[in-house]
Protein backbone atom coordinates (compact mmCIF):
# COMPACT_ATOMS: atom_id res chain seq x y z
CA UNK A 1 -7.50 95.51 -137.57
CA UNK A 2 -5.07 97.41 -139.99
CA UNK A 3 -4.24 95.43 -142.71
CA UNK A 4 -1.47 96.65 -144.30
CA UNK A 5 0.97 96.72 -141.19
CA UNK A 6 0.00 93.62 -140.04
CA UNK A 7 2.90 90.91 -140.73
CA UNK A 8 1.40 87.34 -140.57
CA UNK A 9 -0.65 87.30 -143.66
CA UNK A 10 -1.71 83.38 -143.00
CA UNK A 11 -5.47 83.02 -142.51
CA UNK A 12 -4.33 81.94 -138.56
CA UNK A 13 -2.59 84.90 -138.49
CA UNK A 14 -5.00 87.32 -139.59
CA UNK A 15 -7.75 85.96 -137.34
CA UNK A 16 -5.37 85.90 -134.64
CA UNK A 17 -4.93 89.79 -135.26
CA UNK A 18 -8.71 90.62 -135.16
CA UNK A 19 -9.85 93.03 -132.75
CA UNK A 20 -13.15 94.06 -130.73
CA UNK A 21 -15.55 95.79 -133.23
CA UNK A 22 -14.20 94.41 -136.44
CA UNK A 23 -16.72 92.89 -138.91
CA UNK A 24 -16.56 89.73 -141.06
CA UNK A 25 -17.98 88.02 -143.67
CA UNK A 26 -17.08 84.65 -144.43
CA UNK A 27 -17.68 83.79 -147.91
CA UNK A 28 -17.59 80.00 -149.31
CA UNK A 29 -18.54 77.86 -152.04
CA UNK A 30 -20.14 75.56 -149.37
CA UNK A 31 -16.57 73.60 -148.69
CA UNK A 32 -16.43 72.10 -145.67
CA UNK A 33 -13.18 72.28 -144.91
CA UNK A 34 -12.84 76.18 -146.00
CA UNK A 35 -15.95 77.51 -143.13
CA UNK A 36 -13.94 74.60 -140.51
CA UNK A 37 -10.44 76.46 -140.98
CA UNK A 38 -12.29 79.94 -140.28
CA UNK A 39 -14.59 79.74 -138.00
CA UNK A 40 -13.30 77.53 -135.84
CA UNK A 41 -10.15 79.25 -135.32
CA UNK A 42 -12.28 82.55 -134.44
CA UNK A 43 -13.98 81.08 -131.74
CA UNK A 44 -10.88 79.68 -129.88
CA UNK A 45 -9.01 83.03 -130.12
CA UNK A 46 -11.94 84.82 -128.71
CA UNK A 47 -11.85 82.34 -125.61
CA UNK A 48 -7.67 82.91 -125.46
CA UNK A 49 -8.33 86.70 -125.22
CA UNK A 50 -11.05 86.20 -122.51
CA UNK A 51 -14.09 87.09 -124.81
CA UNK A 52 -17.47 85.48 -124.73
CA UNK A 53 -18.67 83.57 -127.28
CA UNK A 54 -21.93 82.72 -128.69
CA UNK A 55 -22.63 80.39 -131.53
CA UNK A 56 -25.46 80.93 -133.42
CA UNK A 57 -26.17 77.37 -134.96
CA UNK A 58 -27.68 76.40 -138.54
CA UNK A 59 -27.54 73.20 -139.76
CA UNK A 60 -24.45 71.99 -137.88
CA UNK A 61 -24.48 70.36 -134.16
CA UNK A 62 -22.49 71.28 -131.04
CA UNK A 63 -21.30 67.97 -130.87
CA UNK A 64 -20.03 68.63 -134.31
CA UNK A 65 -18.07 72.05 -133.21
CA UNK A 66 -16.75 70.11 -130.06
CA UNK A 67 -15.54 67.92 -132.27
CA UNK A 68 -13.72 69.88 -134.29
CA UNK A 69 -12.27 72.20 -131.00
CA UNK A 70 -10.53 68.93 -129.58
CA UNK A 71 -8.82 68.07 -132.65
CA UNK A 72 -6.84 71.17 -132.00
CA UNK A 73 -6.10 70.47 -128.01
CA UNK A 74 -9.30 72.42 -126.81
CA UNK A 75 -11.93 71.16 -124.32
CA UNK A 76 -15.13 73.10 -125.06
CA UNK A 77 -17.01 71.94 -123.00
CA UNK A 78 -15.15 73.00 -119.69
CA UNK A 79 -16.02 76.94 -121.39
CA UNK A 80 -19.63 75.82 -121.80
CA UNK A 81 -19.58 75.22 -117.64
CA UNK A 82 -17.88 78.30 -117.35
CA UNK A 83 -20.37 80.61 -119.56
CA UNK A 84 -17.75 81.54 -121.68
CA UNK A 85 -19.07 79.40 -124.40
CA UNK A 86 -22.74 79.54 -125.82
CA UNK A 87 -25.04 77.90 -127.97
CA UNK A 88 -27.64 80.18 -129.36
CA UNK A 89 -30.59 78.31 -131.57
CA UNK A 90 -30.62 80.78 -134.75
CA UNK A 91 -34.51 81.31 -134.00
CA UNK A 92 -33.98 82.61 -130.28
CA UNK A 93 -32.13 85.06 -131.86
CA UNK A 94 -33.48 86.26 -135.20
CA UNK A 95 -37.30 85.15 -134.77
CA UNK A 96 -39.99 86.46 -132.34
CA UNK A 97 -43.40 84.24 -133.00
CA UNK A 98 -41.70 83.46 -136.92
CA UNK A 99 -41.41 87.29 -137.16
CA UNK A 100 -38.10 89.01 -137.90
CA UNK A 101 -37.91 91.67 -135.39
CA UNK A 102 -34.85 93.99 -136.07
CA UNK A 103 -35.67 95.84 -132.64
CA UNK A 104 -35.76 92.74 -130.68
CA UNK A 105 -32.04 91.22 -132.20
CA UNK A 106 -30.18 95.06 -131.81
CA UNK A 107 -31.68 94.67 -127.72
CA UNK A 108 -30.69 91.23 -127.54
CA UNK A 109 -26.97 91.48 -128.82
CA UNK A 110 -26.94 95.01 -126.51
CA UNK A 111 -28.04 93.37 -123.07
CA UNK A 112 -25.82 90.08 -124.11
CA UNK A 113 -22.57 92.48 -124.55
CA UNK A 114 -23.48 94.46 -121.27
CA UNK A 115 -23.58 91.22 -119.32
CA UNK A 116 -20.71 90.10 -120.50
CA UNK A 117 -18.84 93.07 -119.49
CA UNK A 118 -20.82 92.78 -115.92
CA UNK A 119 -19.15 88.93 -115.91
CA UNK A 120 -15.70 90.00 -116.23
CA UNK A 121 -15.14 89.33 -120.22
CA UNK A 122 -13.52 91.99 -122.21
CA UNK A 123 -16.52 91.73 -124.69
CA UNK A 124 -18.52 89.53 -126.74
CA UNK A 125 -17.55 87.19 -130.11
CA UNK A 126 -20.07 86.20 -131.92
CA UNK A 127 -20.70 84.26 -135.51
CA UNK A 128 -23.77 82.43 -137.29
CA UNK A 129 -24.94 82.35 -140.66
CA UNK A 130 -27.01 85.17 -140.94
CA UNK A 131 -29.47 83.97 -143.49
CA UNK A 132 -30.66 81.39 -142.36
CA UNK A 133 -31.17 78.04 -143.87
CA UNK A 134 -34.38 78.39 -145.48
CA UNK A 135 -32.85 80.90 -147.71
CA UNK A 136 -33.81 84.77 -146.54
CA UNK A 137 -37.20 84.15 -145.58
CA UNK A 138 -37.42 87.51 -144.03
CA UNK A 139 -36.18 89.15 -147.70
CA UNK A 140 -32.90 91.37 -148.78
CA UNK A 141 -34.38 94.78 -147.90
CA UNK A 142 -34.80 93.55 -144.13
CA UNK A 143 -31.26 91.73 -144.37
CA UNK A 144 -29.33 95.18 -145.49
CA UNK A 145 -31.54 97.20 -142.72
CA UNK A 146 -29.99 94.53 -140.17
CA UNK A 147 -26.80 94.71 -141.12
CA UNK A 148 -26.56 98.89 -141.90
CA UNK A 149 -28.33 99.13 -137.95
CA UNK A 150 -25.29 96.49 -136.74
CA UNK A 151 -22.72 98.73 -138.31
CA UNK A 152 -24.89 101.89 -137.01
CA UNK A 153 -25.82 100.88 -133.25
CA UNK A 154 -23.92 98.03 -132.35
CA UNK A 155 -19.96 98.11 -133.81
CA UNK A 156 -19.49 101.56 -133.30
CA UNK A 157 -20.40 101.95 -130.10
CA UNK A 158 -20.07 98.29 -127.98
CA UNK A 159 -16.77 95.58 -127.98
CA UNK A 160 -17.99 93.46 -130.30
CA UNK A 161 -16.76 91.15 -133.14
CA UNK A 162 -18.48 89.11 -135.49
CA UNK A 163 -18.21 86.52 -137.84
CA UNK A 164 -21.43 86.43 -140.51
CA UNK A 165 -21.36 83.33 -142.73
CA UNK A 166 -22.47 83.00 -146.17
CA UNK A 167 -22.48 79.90 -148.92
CA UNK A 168 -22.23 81.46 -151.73
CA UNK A 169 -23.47 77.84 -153.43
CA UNK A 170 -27.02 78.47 -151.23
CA UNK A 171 -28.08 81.80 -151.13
CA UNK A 172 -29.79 84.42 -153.51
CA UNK A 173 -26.35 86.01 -155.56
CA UNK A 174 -28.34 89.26 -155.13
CA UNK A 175 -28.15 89.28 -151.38
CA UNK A 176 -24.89 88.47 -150.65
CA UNK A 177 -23.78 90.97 -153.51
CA UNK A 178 -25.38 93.73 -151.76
CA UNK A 179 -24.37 92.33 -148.35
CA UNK A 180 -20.77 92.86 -149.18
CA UNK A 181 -20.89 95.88 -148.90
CA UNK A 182 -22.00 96.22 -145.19
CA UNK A 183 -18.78 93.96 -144.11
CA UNK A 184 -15.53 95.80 -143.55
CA UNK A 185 -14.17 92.96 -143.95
CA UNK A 186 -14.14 89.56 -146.08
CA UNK A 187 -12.93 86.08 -145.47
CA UNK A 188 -12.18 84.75 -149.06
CA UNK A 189 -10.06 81.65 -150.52
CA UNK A 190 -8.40 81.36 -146.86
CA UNK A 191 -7.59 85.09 -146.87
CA UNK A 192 -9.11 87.86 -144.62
CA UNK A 193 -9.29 90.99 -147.18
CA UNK A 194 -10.31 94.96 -146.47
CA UNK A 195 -13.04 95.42 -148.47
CA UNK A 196 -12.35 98.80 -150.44
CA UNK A 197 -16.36 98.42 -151.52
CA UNK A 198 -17.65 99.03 -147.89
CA UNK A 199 -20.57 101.76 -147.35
CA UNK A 200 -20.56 103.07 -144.35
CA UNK A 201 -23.55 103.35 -142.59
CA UNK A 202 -23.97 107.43 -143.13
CA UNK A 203 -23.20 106.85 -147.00
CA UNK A 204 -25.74 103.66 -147.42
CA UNK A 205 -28.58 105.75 -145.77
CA UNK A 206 -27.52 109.09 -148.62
CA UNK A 207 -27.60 106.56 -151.56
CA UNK A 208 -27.19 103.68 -153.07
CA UNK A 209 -24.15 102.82 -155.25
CA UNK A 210 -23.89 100.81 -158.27
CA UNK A 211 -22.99 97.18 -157.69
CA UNK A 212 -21.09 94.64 -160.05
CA UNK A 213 -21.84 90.86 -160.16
CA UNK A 214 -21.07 89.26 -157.39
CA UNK A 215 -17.26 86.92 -158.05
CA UNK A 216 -16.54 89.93 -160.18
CA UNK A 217 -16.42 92.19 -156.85
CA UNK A 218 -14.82 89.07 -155.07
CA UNK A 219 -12.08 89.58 -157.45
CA UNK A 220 -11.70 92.99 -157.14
CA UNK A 221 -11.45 92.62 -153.76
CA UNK A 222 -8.61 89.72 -153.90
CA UNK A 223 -6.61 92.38 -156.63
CA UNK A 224 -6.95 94.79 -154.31
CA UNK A 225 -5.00 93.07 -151.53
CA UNK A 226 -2.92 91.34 -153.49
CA UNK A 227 -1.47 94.98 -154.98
CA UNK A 228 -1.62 96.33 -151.19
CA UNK A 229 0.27 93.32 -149.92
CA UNK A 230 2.15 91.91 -151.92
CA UNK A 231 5.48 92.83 -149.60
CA UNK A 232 3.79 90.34 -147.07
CA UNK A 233 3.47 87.49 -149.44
CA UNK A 234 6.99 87.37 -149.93
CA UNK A 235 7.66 87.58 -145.96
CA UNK A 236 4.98 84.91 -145.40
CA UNK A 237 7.20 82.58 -147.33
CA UNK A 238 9.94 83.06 -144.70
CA UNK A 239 7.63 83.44 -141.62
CA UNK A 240 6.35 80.25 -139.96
CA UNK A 241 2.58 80.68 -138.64
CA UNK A 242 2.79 82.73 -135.09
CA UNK A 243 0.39 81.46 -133.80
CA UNK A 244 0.51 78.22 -133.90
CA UNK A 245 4.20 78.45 -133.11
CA UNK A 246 3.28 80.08 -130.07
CA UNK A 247 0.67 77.72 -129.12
CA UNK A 248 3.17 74.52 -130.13
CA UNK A 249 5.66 76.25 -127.85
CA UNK A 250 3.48 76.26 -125.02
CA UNK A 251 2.80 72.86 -125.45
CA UNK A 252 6.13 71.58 -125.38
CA UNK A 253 7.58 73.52 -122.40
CA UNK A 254 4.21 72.00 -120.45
CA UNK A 255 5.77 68.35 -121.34
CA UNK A 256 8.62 69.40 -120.62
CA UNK A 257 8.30 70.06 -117.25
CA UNK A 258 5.98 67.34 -116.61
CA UNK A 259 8.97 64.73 -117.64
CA UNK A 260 11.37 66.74 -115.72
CA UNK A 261 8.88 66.24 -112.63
CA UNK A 262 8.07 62.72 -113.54
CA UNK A 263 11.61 61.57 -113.93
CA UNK A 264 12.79 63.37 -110.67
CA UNK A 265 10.00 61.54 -108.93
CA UNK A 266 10.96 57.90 -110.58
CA UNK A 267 14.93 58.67 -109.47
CA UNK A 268 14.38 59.25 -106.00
CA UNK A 269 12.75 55.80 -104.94
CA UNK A 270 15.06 54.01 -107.54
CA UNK A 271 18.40 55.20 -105.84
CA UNK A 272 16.96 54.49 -102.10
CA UNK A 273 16.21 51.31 -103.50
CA UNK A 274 19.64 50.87 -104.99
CA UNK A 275 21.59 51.69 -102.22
CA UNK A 276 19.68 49.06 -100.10
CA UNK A 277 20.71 46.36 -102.88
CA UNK A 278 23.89 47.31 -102.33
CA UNK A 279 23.88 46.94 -98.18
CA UNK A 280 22.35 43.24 -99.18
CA UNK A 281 25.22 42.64 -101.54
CA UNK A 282 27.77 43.33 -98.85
CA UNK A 283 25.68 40.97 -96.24
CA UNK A 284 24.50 37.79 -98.51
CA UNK A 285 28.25 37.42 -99.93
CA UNK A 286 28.50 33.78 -99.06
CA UNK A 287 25.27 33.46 -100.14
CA UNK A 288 25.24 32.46 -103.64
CA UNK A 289 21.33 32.15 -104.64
CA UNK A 290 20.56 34.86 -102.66
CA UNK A 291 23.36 36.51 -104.50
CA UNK A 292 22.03 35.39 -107.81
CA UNK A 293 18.70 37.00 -106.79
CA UNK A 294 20.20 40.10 -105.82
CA UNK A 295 21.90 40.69 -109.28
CA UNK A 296 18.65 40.59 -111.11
CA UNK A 297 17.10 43.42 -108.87
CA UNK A 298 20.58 45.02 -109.52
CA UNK A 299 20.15 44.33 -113.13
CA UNK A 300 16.59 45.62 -113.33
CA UNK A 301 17.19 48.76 -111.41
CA UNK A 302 19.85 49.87 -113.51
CA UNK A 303 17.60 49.10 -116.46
CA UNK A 304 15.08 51.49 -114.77
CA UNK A 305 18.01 54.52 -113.74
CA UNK A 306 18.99 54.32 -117.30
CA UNK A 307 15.55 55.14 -118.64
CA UNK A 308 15.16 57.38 -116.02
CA UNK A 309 18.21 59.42 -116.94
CA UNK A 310 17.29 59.38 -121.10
CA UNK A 311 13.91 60.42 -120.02
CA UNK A 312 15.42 63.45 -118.14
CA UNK A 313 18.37 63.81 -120.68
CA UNK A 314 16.31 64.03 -123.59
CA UNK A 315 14.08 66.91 -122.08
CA UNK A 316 16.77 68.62 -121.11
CA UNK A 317 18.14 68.27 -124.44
CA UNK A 318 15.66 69.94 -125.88
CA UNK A 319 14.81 72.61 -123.33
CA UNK A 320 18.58 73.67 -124.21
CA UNK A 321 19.38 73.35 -120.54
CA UNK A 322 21.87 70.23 -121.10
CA UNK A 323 25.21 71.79 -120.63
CA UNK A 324 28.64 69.89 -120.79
CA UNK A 325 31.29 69.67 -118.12
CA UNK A 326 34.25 70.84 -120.84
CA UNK A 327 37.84 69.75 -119.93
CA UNK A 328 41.56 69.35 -121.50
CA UNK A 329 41.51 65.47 -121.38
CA UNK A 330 43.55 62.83 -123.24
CA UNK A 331 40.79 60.80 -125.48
CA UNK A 332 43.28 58.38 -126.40
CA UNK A 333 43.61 57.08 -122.64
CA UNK A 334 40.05 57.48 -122.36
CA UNK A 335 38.98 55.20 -124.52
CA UNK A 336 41.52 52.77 -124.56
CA UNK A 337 40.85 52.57 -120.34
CA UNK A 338 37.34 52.13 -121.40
CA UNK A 339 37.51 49.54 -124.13
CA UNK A 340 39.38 47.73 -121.44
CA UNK A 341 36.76 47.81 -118.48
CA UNK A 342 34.55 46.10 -120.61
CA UNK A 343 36.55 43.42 -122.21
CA UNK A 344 35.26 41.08 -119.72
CA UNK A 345 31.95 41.83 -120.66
CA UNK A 346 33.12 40.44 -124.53
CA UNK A 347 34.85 37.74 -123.08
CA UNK A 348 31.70 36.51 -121.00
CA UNK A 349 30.20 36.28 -124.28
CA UNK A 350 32.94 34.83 -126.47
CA UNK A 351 33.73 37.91 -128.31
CA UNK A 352 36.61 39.86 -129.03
CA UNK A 353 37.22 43.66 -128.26
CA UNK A 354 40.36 45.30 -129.43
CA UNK A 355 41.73 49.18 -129.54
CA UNK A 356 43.82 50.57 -131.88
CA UNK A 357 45.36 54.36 -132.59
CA UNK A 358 47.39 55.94 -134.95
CA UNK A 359 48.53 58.71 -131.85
CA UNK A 360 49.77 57.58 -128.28
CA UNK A 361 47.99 60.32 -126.84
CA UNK A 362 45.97 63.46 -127.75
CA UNK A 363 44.64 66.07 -125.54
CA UNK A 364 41.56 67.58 -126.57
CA UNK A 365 38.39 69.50 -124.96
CA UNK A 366 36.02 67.46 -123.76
CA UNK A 367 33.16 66.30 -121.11
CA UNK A 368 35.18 63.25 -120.42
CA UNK A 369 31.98 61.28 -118.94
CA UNK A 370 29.36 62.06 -121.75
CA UNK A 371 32.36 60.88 -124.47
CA UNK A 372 32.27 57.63 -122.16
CA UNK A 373 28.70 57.56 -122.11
CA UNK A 374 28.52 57.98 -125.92
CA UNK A 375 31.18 55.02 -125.86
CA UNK A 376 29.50 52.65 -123.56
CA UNK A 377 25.99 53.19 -125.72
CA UNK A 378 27.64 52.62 -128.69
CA UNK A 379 29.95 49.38 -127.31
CA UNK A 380 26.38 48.17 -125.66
CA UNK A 381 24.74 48.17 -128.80
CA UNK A 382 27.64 46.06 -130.38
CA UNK A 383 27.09 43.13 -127.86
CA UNK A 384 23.53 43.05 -129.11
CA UNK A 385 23.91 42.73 -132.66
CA UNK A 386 27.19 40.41 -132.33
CA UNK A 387 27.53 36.81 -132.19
CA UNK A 388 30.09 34.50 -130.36
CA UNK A 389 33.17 35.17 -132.15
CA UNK A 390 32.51 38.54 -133.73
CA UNK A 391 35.03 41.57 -133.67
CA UNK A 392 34.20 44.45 -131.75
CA UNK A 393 37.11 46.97 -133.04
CA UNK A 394 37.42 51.12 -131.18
CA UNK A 395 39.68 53.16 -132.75
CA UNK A 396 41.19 56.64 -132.43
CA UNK A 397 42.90 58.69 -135.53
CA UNK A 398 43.70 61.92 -135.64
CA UNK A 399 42.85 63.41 -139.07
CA UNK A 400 44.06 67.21 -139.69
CA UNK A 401 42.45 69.40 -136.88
CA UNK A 402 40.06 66.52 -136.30
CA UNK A 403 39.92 63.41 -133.86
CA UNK A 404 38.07 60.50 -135.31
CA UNK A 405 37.25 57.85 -133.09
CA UNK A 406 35.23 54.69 -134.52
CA UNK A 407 33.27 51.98 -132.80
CA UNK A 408 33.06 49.09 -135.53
CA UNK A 409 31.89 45.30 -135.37
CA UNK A 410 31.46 42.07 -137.57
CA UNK A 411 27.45 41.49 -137.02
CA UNK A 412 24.73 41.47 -138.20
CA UNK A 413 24.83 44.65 -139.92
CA UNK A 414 22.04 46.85 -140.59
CA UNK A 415 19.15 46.81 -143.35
CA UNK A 416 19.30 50.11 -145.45
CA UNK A 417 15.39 51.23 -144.39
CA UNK A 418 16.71 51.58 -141.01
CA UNK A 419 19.48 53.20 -141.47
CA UNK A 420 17.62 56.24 -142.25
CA UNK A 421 15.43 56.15 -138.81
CA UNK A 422 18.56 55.13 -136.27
CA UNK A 423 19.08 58.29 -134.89
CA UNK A 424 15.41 59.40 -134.22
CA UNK A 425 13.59 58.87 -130.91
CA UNK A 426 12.13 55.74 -129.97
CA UNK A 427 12.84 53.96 -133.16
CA UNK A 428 14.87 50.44 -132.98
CA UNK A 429 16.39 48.35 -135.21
CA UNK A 430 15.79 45.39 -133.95
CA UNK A 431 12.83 42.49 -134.11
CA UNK A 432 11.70 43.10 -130.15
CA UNK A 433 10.51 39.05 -130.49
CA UNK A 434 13.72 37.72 -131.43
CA UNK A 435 16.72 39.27 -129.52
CA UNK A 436 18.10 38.58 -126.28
CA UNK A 437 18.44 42.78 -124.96
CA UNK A 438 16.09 45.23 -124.80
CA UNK A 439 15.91 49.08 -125.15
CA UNK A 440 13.52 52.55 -125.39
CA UNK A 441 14.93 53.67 -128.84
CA UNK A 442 16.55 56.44 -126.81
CA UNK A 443 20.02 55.49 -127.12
CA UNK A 444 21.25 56.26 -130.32
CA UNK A 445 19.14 59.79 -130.60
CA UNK A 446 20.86 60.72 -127.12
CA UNK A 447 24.41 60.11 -128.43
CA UNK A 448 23.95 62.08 -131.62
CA UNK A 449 22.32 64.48 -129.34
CA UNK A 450 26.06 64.80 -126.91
CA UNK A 451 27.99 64.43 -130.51
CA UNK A 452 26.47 67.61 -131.90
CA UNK A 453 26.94 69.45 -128.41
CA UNK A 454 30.59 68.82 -128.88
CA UNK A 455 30.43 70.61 -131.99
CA UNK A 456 31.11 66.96 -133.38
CA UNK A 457 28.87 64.68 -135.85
CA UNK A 458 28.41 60.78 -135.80
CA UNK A 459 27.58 58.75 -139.32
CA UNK A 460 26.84 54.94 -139.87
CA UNK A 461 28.09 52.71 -142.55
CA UNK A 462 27.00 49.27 -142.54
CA UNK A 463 25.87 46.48 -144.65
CA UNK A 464 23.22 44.22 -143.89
CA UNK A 465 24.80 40.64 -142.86
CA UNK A 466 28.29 42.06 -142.68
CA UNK A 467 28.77 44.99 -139.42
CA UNK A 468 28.03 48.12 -138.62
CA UNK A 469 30.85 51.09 -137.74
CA UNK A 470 29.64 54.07 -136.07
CA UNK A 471 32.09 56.85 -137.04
CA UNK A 472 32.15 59.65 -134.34
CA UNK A 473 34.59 63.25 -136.00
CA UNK A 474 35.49 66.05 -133.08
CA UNK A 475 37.40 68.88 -133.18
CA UNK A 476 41.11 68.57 -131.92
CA UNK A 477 40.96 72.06 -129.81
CA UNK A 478 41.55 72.84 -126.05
CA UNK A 479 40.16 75.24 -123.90
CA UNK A 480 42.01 77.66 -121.81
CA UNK A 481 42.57 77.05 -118.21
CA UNK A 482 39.96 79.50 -117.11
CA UNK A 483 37.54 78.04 -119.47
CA UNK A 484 38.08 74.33 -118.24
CA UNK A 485 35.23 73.08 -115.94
CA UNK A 486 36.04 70.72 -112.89
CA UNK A 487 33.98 67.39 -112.62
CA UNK A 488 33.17 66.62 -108.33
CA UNK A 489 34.11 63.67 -107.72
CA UNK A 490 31.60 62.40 -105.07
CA UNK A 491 29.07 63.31 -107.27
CA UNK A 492 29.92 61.12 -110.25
CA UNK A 493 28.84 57.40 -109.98
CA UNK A 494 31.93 54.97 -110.27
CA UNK A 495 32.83 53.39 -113.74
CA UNK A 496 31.18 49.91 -112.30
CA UNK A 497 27.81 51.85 -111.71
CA UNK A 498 28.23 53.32 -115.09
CA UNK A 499 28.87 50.24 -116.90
CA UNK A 500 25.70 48.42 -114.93
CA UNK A 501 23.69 51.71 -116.26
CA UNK A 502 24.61 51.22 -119.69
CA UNK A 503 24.91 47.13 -119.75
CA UNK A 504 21.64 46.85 -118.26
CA UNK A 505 19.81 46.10 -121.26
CA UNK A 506 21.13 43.33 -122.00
CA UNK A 507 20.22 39.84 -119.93
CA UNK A 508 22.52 37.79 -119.78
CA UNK A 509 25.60 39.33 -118.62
């Protein structure tokens, strides 16, 4: 691993950037959290790049480490089935009969790496605390002769990488002094540093150098990177962590697809289902229970399409694969023909709807059936938190190079906590014990979603106990004929199917 040309400087990072026959030492003040965020991490990279691992365990459990692997999305235990996780009891490894045999671990670690390589892994990750917890019994001569032959007969010559762990809080200060220096590399205060005091094996075996106390070389070895990187740590403060990025965005295109699939799936029963409502509808006319009935399973299924189609929308959405259908189209006649479709829908309620403009007509580009869909979500939303009596006022200015168009009622209002979470997903308003509609939290975050594709924005003013008046600014321009999109037709649901989509939330109309 080279250091200096590497770009994420994170502790992720770093680790992320290790490579077969690099060397670690971990170094801690026996913080919990500080060996969790490094080793870890270590592991799970070396099962990513199809490495075998072996953990050498001390005091800690594998229930513990499997523990700590699922909090980040990983199942350990389907590598341990595989082989491509191991447990390794420190004594299997470092004792023969309570005897420290040097010759027996070099064999060991050289037959495990060679079987790996016969398996199909690329080579073998391995980490454990290599003093063991009852504190060196086997002495520091013996521990520097270990790690001068790893260094010697192992790293240089097999694919290899290793993690060797050391409290700093628990173990002689003389040791790990001297052991420094047989680690390339050090993992210190969440930082992986090159160690400018590493001996080489050829040099170790010559002489032996002079050593400082031990924080004093830990310091060194911090100044040192900080001078050689100290480009990087400016760039990290712009960079966001690769690697989890990567692994986030993995994640998120999985979901993706699995709502895509999911709401495909739901859509295709629901309209087989709806068009056999509608064949009833046509047959049970005179029938006016069976008619009554009817509309509830009419009701309901719209109530299901429309989830189905936020579901879908909202993955899309983010995806970026949502695309408009943009057209020259008069959004003065748009929404006054829309306000008055649903007037009846007021009136069956006992409240009033009324448009007003300040232009007779104003051609601008947009998709003419999301602006109605924004409409109809907003004008749904205003039969819920109105009473008998109350206002529902649409409007349409032109402002400058700017349409405004306003959707504004007498209500209830809003309280001004919630105004802050309307527009995010799955939050409502509303008590969900005390109103008569219903509703995913979907709505609102959808609309703002279609506003900003526009190249428009949507703000709220409202006071609690008074109204609410969602404002809704787009720009006045028009495409050119070539760039103007044509909407089929046949494919596009009627504005009664539209308005049942959008009303269906609501029970009693």
């Amino acid at each position: 691993m080279e250091l200096q040309t590497q770009k994420d400087t994170t502790l992720v990072g770093q680790l992320n950037q290790l490579q077969l026959r690099d060397h670690l030492a971990l170094i801690y003040d026996g913080n919990f959290q500080e060996w969790k965020r490094t080793v870890v991490p270590f592991m799970l990279f070396g099962l990513f790049q199809n490495e075998k691992c072996v953990y050498i365990l001390e005091d800690e459990t594998p229930e513990q480490i499997r523990a700590f692997c699922l909090e980040l999305g990983v199942n350990l235990k389907a590598y341990e089935k595989t082989g491509a996780f191991v447990f390794l009891n420190k004594t299997k490894l470092y004792y023969q009969n309570n005897v420290f045999d040097l010759d027996f671990i070099v064999s060991f670690l050289i037959a495990t790496i060679e079987n790996a390589l016969t398996e199909g892994y690329s080579g073998l990750r391995i980490t454990g605390d290599m003093a063991g917890s009852d504190n060196i019994k086997y002495g520091l001569e013996k521990a520097i002769d270990y790690e001068v032959r790893m260094n010697q007969e192992i790293f240089s010559k097999y694919p290899i990488i290793a993690l060797c762990r050391y409290n700093i809080n628990r173990y002689d200060t003389d040791l790990i002094k001297n052991i420094l220096k047989f680690h390339p590399y050090i993992v210190w205060e969440n930082r992986i540093h090159e160690n400018p005091y590493y001996i080489f094996p050829e040099e170790y075996l010559a002489e032996e150098a002079n050593q400082e106390e031990t924080f004093q070389l830990l310091e060194d070895i911090s100044a040192f990177t900080q001078k050689k990187s100290s480009f990087f740590n400016k760039v990290m403060v712009l960079e966001k962590n690769y690697a989890i990025f990567e692994a986030q965005l993995g994640y998120e295109k999985l979901k993706n697809e699995f709502l895509l699939s999911l709401s495909h799936e739901f859509r295709t029963p629901l309209n087989l289902m709806f068009t056999a409502l509608q064949l009833l509808d046509l047959q049970l006319k005179a029938d006016e229970k069976s008619r009554r009935y009817l509309n509830i399973l009419k009701q309901n299924n719209y109530r299901l399409i429309k989830l189905v189609n936020n579901l879908l929308d909202i993955t899309r959405i983010k995806s970026g694969s949502y695309s408009l259908k943009m057209q020259n189209c008069d959004i003065v006649y748009l929404a006054r023909n829309l306000t008055s479709s649903v007037e009846k829908y007021f009136k069956e309620q006992g409240k009033k709807i009324q448009f007003i403009c300040n232009v007779e007509r104003k051609v601008i580009a947009i998709d003419p059936l999301n602006i109605e869909r924004i409409m109809l979500n907003l004008l749904s939303n205003a039969i819920k938190a109105t009473q008998p009596n109350d206002l529902i006022l649409v409007r349409v200015d032109e402002v400058e190079s700017k349409v405004i168009m306003s959707i504004a009622d007498t209500g209830r209002g809003i309280k001004e906590e919630k105004k802050k979470i309307i527009f995010e997903q799955f939050r409502r308003v509303e008590d969900s014990f005390v109103r008569n509609s219903e509703g995913s939290g979907l709505g609102l975050w959808i609309v703002k979603s279609l506003v900003e594709l526009h190249s428009g924005t949507i703000d709220l003013e409202s006071s609690y106990g008074e109204g609410s008046e969602f404002i809704i600014t787009l720009p006045a321009s028009k495409l050119s004929e070539e760039m103007a999109e044509t909407i089929d037709e046949q494919e596009t649901p009627s504005l009664l199917d539209r308005l049942g989509v959008e009303f269906s939330d609501i029970y009693d109309i």
